[in-house]
Protein backbone atom coordinates (compact mmCIF):
# COMPACT_ATOMS: atom_id res chain seq x y z
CA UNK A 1 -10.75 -30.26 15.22
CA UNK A 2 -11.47 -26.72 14.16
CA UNK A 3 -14.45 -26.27 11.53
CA UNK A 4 -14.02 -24.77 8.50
CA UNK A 5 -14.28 -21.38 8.79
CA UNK A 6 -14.49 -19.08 5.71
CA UNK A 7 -12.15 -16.52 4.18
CA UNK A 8 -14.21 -13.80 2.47
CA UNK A 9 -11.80 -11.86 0.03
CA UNK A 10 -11.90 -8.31 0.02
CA UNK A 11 -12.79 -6.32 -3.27
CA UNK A 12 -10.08 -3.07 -2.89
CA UNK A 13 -11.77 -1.22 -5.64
CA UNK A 14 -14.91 -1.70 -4.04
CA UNK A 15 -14.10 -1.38 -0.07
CA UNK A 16 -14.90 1.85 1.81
CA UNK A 17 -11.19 1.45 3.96
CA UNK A 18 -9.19 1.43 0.50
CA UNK A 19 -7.40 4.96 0.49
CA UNK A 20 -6.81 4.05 3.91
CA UNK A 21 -6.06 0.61 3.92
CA UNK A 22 -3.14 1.62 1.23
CA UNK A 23 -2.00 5.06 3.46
CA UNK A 24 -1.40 2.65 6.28
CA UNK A 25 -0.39 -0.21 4.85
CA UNK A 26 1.99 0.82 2.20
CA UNK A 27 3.33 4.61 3.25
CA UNK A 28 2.75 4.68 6.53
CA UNK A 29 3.36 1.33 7.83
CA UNK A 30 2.52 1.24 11.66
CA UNK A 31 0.22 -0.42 14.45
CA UNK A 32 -0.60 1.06 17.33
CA UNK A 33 -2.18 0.11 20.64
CA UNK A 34 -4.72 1.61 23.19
CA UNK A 35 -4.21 0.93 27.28
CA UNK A 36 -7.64 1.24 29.15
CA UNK A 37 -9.02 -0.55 32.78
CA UNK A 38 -11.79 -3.15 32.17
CA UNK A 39 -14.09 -2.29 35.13
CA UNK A 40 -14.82 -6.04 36.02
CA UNK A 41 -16.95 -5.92 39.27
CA UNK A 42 -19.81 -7.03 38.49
CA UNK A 43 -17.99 -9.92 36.31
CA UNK A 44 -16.32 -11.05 39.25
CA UNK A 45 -19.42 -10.73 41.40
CA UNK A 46 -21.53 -12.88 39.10
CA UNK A 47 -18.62 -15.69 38.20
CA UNK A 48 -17.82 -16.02 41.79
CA UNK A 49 -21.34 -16.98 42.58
CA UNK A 50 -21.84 -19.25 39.78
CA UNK A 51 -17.96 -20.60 40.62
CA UNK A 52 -16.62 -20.10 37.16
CA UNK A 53 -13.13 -19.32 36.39
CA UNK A 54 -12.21 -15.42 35.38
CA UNK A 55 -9.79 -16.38 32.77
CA UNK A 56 -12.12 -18.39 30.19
CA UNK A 57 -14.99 -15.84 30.99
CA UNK A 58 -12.73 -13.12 29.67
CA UNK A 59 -11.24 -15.46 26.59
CA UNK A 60 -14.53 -15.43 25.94
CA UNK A 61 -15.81 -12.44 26.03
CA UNK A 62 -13.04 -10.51 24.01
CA UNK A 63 -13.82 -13.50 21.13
CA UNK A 64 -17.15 -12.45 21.31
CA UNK A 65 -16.67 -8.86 20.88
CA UNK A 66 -13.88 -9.52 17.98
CA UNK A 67 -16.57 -11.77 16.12
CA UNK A 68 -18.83 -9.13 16.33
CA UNK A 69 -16.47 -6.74 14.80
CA UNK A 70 -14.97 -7.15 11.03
CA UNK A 71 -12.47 -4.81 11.51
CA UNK A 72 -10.84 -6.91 13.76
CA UNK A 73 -11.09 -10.40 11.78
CA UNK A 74 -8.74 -9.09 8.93
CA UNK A 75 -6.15 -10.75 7.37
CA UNK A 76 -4.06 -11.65 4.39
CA UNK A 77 -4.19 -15.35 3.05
CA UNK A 78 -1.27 -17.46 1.82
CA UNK A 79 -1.66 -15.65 -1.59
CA UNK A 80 -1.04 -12.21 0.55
CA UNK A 81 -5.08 -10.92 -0.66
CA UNK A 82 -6.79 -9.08 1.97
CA UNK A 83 -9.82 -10.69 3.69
CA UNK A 84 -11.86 -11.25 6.71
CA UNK A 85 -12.68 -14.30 8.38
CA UNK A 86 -16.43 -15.26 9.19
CA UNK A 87 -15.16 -16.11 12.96
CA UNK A 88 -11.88 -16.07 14.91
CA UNK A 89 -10.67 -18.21 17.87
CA UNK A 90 -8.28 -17.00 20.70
CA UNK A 91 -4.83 -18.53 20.82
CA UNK A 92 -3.94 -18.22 24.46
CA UNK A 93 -1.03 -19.28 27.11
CA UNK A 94 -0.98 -21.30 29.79
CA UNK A 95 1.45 -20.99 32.57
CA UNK A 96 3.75 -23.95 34.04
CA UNK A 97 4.36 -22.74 37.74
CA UNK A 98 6.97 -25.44 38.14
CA UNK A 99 9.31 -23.79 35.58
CA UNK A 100 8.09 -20.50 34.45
CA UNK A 101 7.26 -21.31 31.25
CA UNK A 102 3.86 -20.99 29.30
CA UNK A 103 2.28 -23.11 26.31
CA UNK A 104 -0.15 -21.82 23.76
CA UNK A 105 -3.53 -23.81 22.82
CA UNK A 106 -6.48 -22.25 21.41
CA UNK A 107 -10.65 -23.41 22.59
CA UNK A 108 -13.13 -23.71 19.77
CA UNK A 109 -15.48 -20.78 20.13
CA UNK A 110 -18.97 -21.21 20.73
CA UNK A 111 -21.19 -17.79 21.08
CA UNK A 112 -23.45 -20.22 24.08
CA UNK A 113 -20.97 -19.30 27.08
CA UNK A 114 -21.88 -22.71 28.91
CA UNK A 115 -20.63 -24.90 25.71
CA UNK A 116 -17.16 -22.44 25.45
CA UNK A 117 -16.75 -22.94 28.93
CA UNK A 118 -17.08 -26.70 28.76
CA UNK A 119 -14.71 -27.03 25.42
CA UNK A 120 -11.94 -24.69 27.67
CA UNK A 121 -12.67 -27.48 30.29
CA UNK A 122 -11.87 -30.12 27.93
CA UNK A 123 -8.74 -28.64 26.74
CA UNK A 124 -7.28 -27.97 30.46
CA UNK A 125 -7.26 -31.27 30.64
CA UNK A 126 -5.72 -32.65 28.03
CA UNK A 127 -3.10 -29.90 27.57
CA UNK A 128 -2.72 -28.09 31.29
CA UNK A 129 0.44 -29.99 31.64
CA UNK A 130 1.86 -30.53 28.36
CA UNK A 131 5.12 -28.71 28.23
CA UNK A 132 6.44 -26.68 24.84
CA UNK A 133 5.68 -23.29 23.56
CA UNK A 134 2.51 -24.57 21.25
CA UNK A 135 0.98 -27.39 22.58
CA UNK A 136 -2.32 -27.19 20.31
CA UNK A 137 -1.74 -25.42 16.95
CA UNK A 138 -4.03 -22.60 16.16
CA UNK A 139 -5.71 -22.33 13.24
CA UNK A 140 -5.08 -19.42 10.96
CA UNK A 141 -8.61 -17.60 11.93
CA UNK A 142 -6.84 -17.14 15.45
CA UNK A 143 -5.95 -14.07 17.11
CA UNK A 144 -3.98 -14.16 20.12
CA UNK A 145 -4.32 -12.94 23.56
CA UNK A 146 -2.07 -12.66 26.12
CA UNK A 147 -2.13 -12.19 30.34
CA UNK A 148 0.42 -10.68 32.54
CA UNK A 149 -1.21 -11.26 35.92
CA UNK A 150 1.96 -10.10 38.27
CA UNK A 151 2.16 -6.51 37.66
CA UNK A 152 -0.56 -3.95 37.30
CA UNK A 153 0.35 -1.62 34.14
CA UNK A 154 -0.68 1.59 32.35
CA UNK A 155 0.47 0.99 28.91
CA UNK A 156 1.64 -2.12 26.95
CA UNK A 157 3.09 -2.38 23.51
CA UNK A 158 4.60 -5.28 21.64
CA UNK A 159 7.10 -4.39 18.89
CA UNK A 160 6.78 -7.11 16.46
CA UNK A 161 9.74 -7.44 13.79
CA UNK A 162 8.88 -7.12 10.31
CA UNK A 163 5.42 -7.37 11.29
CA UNK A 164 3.66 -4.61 8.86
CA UNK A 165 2.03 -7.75 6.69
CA UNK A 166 0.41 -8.82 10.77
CA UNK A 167 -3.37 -7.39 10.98
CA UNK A 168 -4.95 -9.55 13.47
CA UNK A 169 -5.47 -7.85 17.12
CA UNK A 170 -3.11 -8.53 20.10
CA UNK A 171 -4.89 -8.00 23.33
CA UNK A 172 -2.86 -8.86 26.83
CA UNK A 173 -4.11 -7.53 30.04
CA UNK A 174 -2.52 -7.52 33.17
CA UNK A 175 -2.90 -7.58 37.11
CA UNK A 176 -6.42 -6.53 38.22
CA UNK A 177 -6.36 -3.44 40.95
CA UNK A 178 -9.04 -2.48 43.28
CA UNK A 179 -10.16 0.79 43.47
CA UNK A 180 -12.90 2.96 45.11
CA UNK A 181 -14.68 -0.87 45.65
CA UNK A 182 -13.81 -0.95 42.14
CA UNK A 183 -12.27 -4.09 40.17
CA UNK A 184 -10.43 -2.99 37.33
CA UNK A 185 -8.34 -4.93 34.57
CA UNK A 186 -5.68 -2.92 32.61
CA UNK A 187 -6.66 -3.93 29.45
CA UNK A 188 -4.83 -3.72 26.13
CA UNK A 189 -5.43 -3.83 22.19
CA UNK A 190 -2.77 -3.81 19.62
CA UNK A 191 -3.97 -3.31 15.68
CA UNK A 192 -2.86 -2.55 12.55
CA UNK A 193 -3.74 0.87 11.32
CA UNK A 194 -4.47 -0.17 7.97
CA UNK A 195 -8.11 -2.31 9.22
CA UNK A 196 -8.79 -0.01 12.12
CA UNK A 197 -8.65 3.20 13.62
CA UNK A 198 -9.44 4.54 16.85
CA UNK A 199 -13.25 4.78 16.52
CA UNK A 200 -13.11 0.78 15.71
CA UNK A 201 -11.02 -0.01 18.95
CA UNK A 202 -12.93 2.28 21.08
CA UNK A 203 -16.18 0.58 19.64
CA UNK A 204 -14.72 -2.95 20.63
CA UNK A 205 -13.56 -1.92 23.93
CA UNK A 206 -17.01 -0.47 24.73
CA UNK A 207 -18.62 -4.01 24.04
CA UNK A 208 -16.28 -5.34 25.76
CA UNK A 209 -16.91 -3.66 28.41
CA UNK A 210 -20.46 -4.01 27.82
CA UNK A 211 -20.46 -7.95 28.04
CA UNK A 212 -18.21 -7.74 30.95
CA UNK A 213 -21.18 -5.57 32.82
CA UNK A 214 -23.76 -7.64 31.49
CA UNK A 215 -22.49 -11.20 32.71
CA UNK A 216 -26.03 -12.23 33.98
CA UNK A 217 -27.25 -12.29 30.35
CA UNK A 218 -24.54 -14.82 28.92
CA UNK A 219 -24.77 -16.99 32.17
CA UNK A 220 -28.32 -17.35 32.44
CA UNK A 221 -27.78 -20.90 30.60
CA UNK A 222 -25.89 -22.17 33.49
């Protein structure tokens, strides 16, 4: 079961974002989303030598780098007041090769790589073959993340309808290409305007791709 993680409510009056916050949440409504490649080599260098699987690693290093970012654990609660959350968790899919389809579940974070890994462990299997499109129910400090592994891709965008109230982060990336003995993930965010702009997501990507080139640091448990 999830622990109870707080909601810390935002004072408007107070808060540095507000003129923009209220620009790009209540005149100019919009999201927008930012396309770069992950380098990954030296990810997939270390994992493969420690024989850990590439999709948790990266689940956890993107909930890493959003915990370690407030702009990107905003949100409104059921009364519709702005907040943040102390921690998120990723709400993820897992594909059913039998029939094409894919279930969501969500792994309870932990920042020790070795204990995440072993909690994403626990929930393959009890839910890798449970059919249905949510299969564990994510809590509502979730964000979700999404992977397209068959097709390499240079831009992604989700259009989501009537979603101007939605200010958690979408991230999907996609088929990993190699290049110049290079491994590189397309890698996409999607955010609402109105918690961050394009230094914020360009500061998250950067640690992102920080942890990603650091692996030996967050393994060194194992």
């Amino acid at each position: 079961m999830s622990q109870k993680i707080n909601f810390n409510i935002v004072d408007l009056d107070s808060w540095e974002r507000k003129e923009y916050f209220n620009h790009y949440f209540n005149n100019v409504k919009c999201t927008y989303s930012i396309t770069t490649n992950i380098n990954i080599t030296s990810l997939v260098s270390v994992l493969a030598k420690h024989k850990i699987k590439t999709y948790p690693s990266l689940i956890y290093i993107v909930t890493k780098a959003i915990n370690n970012n407030q702009n990107f654990r905003y949100a409104l609660n059921e009364q519709g007041k702005l907040g943040y959350w102390d921690e998120m968790v990723a709400e993820y899919t897992i594909f059913h090769d039998d029939d094409k389809t894919f279930s969501s579940i969500y792994t309870e974070f932990s920042n020790s790589f070795p204990q995440f890994y072993q909690n994403y462990c626990d929930d393959m299997r009890l839910y890798k073959n449970r059919k249905g499109l949510v299969t564990k129910k994510s809590p509502r400090h979730s964000f979700t993340i999404s992977c397209v592994p068959w097709v390499t891709f240079t831009g992604f965008n989700l259009n989501i309808y009537n979603g101007e109230n939605y200010l958690s982060p979408i991230i999907t990336w996609g088929k990993y290409i190699k290049e110049n003995k290079k491994v590189l993930l397309p890698f996409s965010v999607q955010i609402h305007h109105a918690v961050a702009d394009g230094y914020h997501t360009s500061k998250l990507i950067n640690e992102i791709q920080n942890l990603a080139d650091n692996a030996k640091e967050w393994l060194e448990e194992l």
